[in-house]
N, C-alpha and C. Protein backbone atom coordinates (compact mmCIF):
# COMPACT_ATOMS: atom_id res chain seq x y z
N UNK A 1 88.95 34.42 150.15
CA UNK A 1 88.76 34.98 148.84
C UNK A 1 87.40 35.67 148.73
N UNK A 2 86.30 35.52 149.09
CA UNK A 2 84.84 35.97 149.16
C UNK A 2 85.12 37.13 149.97
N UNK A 3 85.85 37.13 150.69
CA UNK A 3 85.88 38.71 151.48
C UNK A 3 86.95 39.45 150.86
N UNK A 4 87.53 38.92 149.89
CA UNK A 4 88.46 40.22 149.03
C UNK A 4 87.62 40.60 147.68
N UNK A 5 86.70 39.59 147.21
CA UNK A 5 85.24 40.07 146.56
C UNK A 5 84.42 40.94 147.09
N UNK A 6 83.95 40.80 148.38
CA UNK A 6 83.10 41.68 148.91
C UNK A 6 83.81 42.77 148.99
N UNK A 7 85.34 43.25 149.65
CA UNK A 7 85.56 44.41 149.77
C UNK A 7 85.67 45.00 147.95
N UNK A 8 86.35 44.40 146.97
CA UNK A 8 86.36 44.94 145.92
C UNK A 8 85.26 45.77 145.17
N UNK A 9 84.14 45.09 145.49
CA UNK A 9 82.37 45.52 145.32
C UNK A 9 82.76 46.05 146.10
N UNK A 10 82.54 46.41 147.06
CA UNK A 10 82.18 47.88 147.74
C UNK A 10 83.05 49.14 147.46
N UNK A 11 84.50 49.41 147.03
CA UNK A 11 85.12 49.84 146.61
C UNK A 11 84.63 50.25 145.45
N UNK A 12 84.39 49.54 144.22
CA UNK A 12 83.78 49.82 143.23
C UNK A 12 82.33 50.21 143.20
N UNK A 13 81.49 50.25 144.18
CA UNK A 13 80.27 50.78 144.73
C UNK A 13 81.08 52.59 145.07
N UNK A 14 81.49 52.07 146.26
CA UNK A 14 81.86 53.63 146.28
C UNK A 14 82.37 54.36 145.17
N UNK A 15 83.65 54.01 144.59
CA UNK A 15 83.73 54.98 143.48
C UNK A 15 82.80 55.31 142.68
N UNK A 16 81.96 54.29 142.13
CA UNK A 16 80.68 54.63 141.07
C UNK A 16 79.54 55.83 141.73
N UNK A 17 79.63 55.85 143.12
CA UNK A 17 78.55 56.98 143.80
C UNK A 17 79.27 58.00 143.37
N UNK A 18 80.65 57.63 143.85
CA UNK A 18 81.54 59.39 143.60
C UNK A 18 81.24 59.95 141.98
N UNK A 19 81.50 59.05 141.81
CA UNK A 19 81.63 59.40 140.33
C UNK A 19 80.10 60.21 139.74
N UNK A 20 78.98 59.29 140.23
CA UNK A 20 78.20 60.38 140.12
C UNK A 20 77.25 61.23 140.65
N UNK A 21 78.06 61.72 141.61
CA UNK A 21 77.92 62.59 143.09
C UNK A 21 78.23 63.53 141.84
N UNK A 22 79.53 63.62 141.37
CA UNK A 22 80.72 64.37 140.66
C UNK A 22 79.93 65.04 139.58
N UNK A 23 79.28 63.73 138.52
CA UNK A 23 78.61 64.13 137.08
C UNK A 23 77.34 64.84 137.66
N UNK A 24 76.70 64.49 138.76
CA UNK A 24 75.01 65.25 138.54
C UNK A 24 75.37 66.32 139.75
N UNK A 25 76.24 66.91 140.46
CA UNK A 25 75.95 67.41 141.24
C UNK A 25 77.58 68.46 141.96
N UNK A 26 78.61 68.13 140.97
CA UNK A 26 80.32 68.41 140.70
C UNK A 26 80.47 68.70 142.40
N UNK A 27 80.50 67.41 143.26
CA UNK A 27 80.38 67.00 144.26
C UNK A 27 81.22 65.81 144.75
N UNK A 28 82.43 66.10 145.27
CA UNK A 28 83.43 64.86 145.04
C UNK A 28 83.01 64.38 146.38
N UNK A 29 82.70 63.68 146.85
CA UNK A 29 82.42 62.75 148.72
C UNK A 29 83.70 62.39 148.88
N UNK A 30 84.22 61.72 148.36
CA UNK A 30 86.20 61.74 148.81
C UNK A 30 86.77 62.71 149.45
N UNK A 31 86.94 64.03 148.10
CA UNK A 31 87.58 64.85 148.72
C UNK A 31 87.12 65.43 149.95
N UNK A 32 85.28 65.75 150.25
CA UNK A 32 84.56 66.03 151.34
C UNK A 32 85.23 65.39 152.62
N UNK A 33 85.28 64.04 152.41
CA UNK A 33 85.50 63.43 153.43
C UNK A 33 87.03 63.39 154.13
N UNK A 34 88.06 63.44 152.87
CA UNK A 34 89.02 63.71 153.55
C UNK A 34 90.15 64.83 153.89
N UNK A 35 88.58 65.82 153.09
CA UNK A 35 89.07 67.49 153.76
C UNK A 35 90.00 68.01 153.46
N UNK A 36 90.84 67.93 151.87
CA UNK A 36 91.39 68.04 151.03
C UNK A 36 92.53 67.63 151.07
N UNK A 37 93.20 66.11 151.79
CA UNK A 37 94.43 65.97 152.08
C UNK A 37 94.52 65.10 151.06
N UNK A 38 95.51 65.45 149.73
CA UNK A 38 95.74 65.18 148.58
C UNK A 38 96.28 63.63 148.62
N UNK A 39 97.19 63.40 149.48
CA UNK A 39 97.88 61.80 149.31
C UNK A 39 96.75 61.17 149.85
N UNK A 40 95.96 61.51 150.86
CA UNK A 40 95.00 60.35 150.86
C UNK A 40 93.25 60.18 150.26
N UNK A 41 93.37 61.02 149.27
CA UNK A 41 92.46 61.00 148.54
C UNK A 41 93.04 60.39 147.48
N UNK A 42 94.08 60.79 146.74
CA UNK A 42 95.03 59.83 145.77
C UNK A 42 95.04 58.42 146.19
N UNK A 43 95.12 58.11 147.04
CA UNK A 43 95.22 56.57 147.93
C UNK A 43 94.23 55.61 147.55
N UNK A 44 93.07 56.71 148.29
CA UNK A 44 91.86 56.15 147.78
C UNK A 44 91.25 55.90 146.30
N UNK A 45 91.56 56.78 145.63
CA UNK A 45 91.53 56.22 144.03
C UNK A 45 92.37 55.15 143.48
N UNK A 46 93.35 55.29 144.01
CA UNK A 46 94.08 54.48 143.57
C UNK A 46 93.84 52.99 143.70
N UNK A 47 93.04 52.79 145.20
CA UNK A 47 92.92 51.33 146.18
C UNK A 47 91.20 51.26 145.36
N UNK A 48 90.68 52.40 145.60
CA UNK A 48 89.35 52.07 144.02
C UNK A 48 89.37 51.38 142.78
N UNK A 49 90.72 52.02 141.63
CA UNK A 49 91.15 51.77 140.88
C UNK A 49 92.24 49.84 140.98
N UNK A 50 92.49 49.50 141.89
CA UNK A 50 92.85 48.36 142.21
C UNK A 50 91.43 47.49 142.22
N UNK A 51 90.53 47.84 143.05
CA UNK A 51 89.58 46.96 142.81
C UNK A 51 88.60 46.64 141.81
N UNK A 52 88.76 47.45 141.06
CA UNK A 52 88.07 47.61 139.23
C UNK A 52 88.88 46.62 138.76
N UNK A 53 90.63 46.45 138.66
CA UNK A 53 91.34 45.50 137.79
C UNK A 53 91.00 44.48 138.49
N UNK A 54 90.58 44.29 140.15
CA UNK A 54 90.49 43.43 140.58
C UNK A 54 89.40 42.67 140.06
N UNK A 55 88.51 43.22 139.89
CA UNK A 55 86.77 42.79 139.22
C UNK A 55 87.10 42.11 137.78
N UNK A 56 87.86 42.69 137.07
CA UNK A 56 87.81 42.08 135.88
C UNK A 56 88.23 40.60 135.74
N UNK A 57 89.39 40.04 136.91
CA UNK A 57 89.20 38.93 137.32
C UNK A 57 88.33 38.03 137.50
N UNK A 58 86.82 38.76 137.86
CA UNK A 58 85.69 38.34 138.43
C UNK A 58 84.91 38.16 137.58
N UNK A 59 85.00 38.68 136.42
CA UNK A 59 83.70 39.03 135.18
C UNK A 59 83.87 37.40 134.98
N UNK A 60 84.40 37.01 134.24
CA UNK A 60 85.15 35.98 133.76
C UNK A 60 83.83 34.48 134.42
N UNK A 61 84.01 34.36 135.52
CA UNK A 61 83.73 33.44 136.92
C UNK A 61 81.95 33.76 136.50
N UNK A 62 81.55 35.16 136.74
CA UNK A 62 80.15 35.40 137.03
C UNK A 62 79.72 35.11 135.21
N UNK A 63 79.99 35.95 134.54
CA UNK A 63 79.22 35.53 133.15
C UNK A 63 79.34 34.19 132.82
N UNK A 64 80.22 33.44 133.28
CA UNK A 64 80.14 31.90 132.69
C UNK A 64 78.64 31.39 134.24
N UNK A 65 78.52 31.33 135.00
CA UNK A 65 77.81 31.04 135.46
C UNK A 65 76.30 31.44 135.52
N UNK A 66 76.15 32.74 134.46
CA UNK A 66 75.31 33.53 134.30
C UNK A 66 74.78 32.50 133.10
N UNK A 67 76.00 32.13 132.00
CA UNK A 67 75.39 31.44 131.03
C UNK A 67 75.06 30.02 131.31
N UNK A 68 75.69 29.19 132.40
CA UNK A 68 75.13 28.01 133.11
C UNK A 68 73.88 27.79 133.46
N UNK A 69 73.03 29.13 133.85
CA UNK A 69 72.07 29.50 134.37
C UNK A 69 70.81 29.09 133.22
N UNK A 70 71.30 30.08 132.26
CA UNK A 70 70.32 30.39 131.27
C UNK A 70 70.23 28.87 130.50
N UNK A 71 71.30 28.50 130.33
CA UNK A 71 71.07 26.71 129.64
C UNK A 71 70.53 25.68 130.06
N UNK A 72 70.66 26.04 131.74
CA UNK A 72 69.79 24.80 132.46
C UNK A 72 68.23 25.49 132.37
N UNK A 73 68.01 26.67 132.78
CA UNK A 73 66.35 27.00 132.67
C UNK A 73 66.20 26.94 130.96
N UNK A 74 66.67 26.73 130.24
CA UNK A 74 66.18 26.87 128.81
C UNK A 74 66.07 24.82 128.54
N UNK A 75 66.60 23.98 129.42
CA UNK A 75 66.89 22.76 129.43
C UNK A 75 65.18 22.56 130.10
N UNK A 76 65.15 22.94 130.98
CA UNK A 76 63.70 22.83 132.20
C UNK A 76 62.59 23.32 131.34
N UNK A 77 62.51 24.25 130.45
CA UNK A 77 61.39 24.74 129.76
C UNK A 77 60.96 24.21 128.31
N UNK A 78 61.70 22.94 128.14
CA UNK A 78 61.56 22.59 126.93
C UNK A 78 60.36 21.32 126.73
């Protein structure tokens, strides 16, 4: 499971560069890279777009432990 996390982050790493490769510079690195072959640039958004729904799974897990965090150092500083 930690390595279908790690690949999801990186997936969602990459798209977020593309994305603003795209906004500051109308510079797609996808399409660059795969030299305009439409199904597998579609692929790749798509397997991007999988790991975003995948993350939202994840939010869930990290903000509760984020707030675990903050209650025990607010417990230690009192």
């Amino acid at each position: 499971m930690k390595s279908l996390n790690s690949i999801a982050l990186l997936l969602i790493i990459i798209g977020g560069l593309n994305w603003g490769l795209i906004g500051l510079f109308e510079f797609n690195l996808v399409a660059a890279i795969f030299g305009g072959v439409l199904w597998l640039e579609r692929l790749v958004y798509i397997v991007v777009g999988i790991a975003a729904v995948y993350s939202l799974y994840l939010f869930k897990p990290v903000t509760a432990f984020e707030d675990r965090r903050k209650h025990e150092h607010a417990s230690v500083t009192r």
